[in-house]
Protein backbone atom coordinates (compact mmCIF):
# COMPACT_ATOMS: atom_id res chain seq x y z
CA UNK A 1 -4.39 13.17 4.95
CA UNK A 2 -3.23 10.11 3.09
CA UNK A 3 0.06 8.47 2.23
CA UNK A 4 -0.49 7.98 -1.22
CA UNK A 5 1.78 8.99 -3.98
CA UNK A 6 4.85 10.05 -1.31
CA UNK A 7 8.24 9.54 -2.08
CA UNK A 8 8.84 7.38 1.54
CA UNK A 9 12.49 4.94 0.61
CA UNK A 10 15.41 5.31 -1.57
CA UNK A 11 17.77 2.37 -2.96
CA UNK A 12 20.64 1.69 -4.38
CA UNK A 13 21.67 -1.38 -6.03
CA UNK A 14 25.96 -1.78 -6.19
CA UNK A 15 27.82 -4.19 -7.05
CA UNK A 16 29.68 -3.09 -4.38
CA UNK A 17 27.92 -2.44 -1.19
CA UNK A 18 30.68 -2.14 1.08
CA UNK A 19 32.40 0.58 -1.37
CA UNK A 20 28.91 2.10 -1.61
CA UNK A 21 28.51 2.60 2.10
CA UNK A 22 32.05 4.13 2.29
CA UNK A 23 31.35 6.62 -0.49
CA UNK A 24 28.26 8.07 0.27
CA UNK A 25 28.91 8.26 3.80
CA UNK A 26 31.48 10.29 3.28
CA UNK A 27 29.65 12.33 0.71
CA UNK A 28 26.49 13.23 2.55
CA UNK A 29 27.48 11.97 5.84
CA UNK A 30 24.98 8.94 5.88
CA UNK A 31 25.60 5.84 8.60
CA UNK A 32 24.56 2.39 7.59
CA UNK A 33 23.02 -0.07 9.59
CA UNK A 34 22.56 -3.40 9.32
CA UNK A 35 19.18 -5.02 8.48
CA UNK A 36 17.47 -8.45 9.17
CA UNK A 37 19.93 -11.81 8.52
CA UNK A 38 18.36 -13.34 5.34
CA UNK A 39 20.84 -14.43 2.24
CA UNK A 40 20.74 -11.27 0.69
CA UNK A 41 22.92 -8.63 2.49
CA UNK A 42 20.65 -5.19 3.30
CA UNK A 43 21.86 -2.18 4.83
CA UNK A 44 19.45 1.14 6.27
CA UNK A 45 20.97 4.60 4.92
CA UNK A 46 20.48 6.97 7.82
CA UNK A 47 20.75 10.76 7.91
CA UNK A 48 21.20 11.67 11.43
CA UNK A 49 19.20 9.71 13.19
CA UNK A 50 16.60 9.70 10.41
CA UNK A 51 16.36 6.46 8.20
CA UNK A 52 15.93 7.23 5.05
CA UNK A 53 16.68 4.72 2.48
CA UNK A 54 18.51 1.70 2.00
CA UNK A 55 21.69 -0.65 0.07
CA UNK A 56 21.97 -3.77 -1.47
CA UNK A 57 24.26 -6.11 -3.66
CA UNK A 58 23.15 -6.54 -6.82
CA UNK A 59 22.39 -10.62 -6.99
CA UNK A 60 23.09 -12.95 -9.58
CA UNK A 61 19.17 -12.67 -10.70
CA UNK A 62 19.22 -9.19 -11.51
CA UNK A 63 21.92 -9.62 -13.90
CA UNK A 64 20.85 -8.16 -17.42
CA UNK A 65 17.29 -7.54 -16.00
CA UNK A 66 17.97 -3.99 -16.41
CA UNK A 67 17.96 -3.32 -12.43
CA UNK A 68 21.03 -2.38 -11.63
CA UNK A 69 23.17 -0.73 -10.63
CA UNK A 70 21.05 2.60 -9.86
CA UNK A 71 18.97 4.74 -7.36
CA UNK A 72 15.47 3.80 -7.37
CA UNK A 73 12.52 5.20 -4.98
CA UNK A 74 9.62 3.78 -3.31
CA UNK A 75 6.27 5.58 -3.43
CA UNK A 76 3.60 4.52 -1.03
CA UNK A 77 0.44 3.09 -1.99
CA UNK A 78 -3.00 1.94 -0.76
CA UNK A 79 -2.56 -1.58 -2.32
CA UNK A 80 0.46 -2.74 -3.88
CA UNK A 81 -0.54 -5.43 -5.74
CA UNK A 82 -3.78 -3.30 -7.60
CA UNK A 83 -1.27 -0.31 -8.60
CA UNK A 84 0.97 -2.98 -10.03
CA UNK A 85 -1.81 -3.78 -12.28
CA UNK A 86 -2.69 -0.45 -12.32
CA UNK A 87 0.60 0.85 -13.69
CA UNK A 88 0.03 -1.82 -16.98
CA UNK A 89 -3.15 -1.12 -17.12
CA UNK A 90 -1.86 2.80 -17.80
CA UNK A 91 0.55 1.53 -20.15
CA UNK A 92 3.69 0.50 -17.72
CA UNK A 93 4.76 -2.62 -17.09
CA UNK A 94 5.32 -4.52 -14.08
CA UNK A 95 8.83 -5.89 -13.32
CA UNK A 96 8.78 -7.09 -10.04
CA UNK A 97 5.47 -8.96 -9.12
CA UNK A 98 4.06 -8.19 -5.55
CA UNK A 99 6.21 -9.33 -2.80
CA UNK A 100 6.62 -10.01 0.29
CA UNK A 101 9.20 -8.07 3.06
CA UNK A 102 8.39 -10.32 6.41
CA UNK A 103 7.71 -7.88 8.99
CA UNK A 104 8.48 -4.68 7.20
CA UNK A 105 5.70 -4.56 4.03
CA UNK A 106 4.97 -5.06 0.56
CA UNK A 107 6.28 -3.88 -2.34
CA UNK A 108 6.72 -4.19 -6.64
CA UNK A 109 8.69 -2.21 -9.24
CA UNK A 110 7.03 -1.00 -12.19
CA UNK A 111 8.73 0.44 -15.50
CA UNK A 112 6.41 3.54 -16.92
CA UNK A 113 5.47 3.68 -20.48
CA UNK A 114 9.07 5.53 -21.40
CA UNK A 115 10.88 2.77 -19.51
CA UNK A 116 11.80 4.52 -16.15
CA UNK A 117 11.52 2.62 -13.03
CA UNK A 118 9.65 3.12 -9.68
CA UNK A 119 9.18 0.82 -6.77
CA UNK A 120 5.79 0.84 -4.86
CA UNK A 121 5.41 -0.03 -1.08
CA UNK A 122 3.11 -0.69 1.40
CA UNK A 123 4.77 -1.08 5.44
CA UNK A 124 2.68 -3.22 7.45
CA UNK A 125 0.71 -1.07 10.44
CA UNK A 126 1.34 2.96 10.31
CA UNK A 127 1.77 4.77 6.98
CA UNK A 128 5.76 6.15 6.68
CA UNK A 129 5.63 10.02 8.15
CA UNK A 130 5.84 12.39 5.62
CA UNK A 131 9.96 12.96 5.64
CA UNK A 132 11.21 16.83 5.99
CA UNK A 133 12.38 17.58 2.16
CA UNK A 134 14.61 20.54 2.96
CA UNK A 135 16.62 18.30 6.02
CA UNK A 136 20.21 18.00 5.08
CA UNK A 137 21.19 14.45 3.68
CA UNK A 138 17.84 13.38 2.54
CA UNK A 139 16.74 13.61 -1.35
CA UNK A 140 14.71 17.26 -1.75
CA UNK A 141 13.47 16.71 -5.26
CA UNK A 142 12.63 13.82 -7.75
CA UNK A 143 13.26 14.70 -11.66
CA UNK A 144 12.04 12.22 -14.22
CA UNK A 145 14.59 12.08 -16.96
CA UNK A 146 11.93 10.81 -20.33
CA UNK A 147 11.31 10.86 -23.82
CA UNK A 148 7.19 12.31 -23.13
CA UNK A 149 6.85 13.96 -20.57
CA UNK A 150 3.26 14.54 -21.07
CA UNK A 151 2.67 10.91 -21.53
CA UNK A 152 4.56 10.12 -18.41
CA UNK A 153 2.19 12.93 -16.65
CA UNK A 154 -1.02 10.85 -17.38
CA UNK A 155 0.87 7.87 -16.09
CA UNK A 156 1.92 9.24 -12.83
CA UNK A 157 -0.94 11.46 -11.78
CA UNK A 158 -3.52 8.56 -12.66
CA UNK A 159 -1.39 6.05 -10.80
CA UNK A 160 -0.38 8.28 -7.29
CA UNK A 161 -2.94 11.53 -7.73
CA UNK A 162 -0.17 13.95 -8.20
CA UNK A 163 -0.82 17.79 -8.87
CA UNK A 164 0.54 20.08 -11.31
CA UNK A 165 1.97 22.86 -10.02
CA UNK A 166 4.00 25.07 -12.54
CA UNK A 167 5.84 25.06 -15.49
CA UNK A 168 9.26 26.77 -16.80
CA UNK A 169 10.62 27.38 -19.91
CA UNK A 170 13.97 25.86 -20.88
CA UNK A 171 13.85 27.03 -24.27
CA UNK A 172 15.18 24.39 -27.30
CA UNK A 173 15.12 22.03 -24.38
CA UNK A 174 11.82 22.34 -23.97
CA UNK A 175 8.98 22.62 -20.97
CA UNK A 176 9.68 21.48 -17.23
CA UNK A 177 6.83 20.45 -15.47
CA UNK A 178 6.52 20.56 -11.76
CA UNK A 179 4.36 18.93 -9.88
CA UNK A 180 3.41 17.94 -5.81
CA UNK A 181 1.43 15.80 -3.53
CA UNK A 182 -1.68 16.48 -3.35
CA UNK A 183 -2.02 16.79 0.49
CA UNK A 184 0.91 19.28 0.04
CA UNK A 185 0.51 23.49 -0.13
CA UNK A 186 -0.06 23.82 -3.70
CA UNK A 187 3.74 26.08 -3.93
CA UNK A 188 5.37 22.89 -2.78
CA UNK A 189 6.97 20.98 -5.63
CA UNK A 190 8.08 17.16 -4.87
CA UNK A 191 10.12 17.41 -8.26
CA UNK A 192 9.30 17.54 -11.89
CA UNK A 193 9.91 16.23 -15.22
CA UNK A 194 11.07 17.18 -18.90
CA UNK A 195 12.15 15.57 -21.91
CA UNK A 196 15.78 15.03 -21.71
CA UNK A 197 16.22 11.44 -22.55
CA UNK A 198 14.25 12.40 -25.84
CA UNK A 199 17.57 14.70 -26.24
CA UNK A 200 19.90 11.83 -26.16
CA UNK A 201 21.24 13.03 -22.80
CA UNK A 202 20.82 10.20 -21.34
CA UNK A 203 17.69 7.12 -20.75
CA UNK A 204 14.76 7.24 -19.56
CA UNK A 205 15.11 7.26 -15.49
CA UNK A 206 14.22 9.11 -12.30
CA UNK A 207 17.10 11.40 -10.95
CA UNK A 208 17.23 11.87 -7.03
CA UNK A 209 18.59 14.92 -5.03
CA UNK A 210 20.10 14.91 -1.71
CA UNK A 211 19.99 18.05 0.27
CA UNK A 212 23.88 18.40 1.05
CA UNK A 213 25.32 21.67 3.84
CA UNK A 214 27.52 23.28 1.00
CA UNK A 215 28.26 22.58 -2.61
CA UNK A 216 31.81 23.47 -3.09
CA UNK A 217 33.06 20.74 -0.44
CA UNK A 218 30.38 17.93 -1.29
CA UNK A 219 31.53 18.10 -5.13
CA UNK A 220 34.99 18.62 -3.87
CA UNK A 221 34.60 15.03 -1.70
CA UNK A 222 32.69 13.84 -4.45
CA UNK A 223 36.20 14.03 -6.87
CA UNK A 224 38.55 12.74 -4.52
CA UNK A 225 36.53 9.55 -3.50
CA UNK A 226 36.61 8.49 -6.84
CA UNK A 227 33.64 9.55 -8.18
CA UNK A 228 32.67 12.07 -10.86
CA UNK A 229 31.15 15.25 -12.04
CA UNK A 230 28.93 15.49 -15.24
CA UNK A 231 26.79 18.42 -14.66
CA UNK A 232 28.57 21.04 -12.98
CA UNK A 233 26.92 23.28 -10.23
CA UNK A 234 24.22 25.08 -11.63
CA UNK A 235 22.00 28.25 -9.78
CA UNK A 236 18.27 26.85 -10.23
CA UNK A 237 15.31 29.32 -10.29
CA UNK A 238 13.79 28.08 -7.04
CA UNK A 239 17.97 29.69 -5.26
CA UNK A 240 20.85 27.61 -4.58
CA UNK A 241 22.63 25.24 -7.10
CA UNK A 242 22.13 21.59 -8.48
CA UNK A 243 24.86 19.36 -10.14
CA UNK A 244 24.67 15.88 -11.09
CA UNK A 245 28.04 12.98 -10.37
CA UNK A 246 28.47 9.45 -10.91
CA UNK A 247 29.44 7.60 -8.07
CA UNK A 248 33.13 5.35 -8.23
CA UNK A 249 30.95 2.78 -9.66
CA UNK A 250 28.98 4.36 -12.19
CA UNK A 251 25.52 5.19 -10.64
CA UNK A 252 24.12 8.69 -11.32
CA UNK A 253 22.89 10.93 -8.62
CA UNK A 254 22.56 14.33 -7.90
CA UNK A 255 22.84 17.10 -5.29
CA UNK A 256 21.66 20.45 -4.48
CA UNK A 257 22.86 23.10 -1.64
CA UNK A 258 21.44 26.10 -0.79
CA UNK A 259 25.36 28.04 -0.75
């Protein structure tokens, strides 16, 4: 078993982390905790006791760098410093250089050849445990939003060893491709990918779903904290439905509920 090419931290960069905390806590039910005491403000996203991601203020650096604000994941690798190089190697390119975490781990942020963005990690000692992807409040699947999604294919399965697993047929708009970890039961999608952004619908970019109890009341929270629907609930092949929002300050997310 390896760690490679999982899905193990998600993000978000607000310009409003207090506001952030308040939204999505009430959303999805997510507690914050504080974390370490450096300059830069950090917060852990839990769901239940489980930690699953994190929040931070966008700083004065990443203004106009094309960082923020948005969801971004971390995807565990071997060595973060040779998939960086990797990643341009395969055509990306490498925003954020190696770096440092004291006593957490290592990580970088890569753009792919479309222009999405991924972070990759590395925690110092143990490998992050695989997370349960069907556990209420954390994200169950990981759609990449692009303009080729074959191109992006070669990208990501040379740079984390992903596997294909099946393919549907959206008609004008075109194949979605699924696709897993490879230490995963081959019928176990992680997400999948399709050319929307070559559509117009919206950029290139990664799309994250959290697992939330029931749709009608999440979207119905979701409205009256400020925040908005653009895709409404939709029944998706695998059962249950999918919809898409933009939080009160403009960062796109998604959700899916099994009723």
């Amino acid at each position: 078993m390896t760690n490679r090419g999982r899905f193990v931290w998600y993000e978000l960069l607000t310009k409003d982390a207090e506001a952030a905390k308040a939204f999505y806590g009430e959303v999805f039910g997510w507690t914050t905790q504080p974390f370490g005491d450096g300059e830069k403000p950090y917060a852990l996203w839990h769901a239940g006791e489980t930690p699953i991601g994190g929040v931070m203020e966008i700083q004065p650096e990443h203004e106009g760098s094309g960082f923020a604000p948005l969801w971004w994941a971390h995807v565990s690798v071997d060595d973060v410093d040779a998939s960086a190089r990797r990643a341009e190697a395969l055509g990306g390119k490498i925003l954020t250089p190696g770096t440092e975490i004291p006593g957490v781990g290592r990580f970088a942020v890569v753009a792919d050849p479309q222009g999405a963005l991924i972070a990759l990690f590395k925690p110092n000692g143990d490998p992050m445990p695989p997370r349960d992807q069907m556990m209420i409040g954390s994200v169950g699947w990981h759609e990449l939003n692009t303009t080729d999604h074959e191109s992006a294919w070669k990208f990501y399965s040379e740079l984390f060893g992903w596997k294909p697993t099946t393919t549907l047929d959206m008609g004008e708009w075109g194949s979605y491709f699924m696709f897993r970890h490879p230490d995963d039961p081959e019928d176990r999608s992680a997400g999948g990918m399709f050319d929307s952004a070559k559509h117009g619908v919206m950029e290139p970019k990664w799309l994250y779903y959290v697992n939330a109890s029931e749709m009608a009341p999440t979207i119905e929270r979701i409205t009256s904290l400020g925040g908005k629907v653009i895709v409404e609930p939709t029944e998706v092949p695998t059962g249950g439905k999918a919809a898409q929002a933009l939080d009160p300050q403009g960062v796109h997310f998604a959700l899916f509920a099994m009723k």
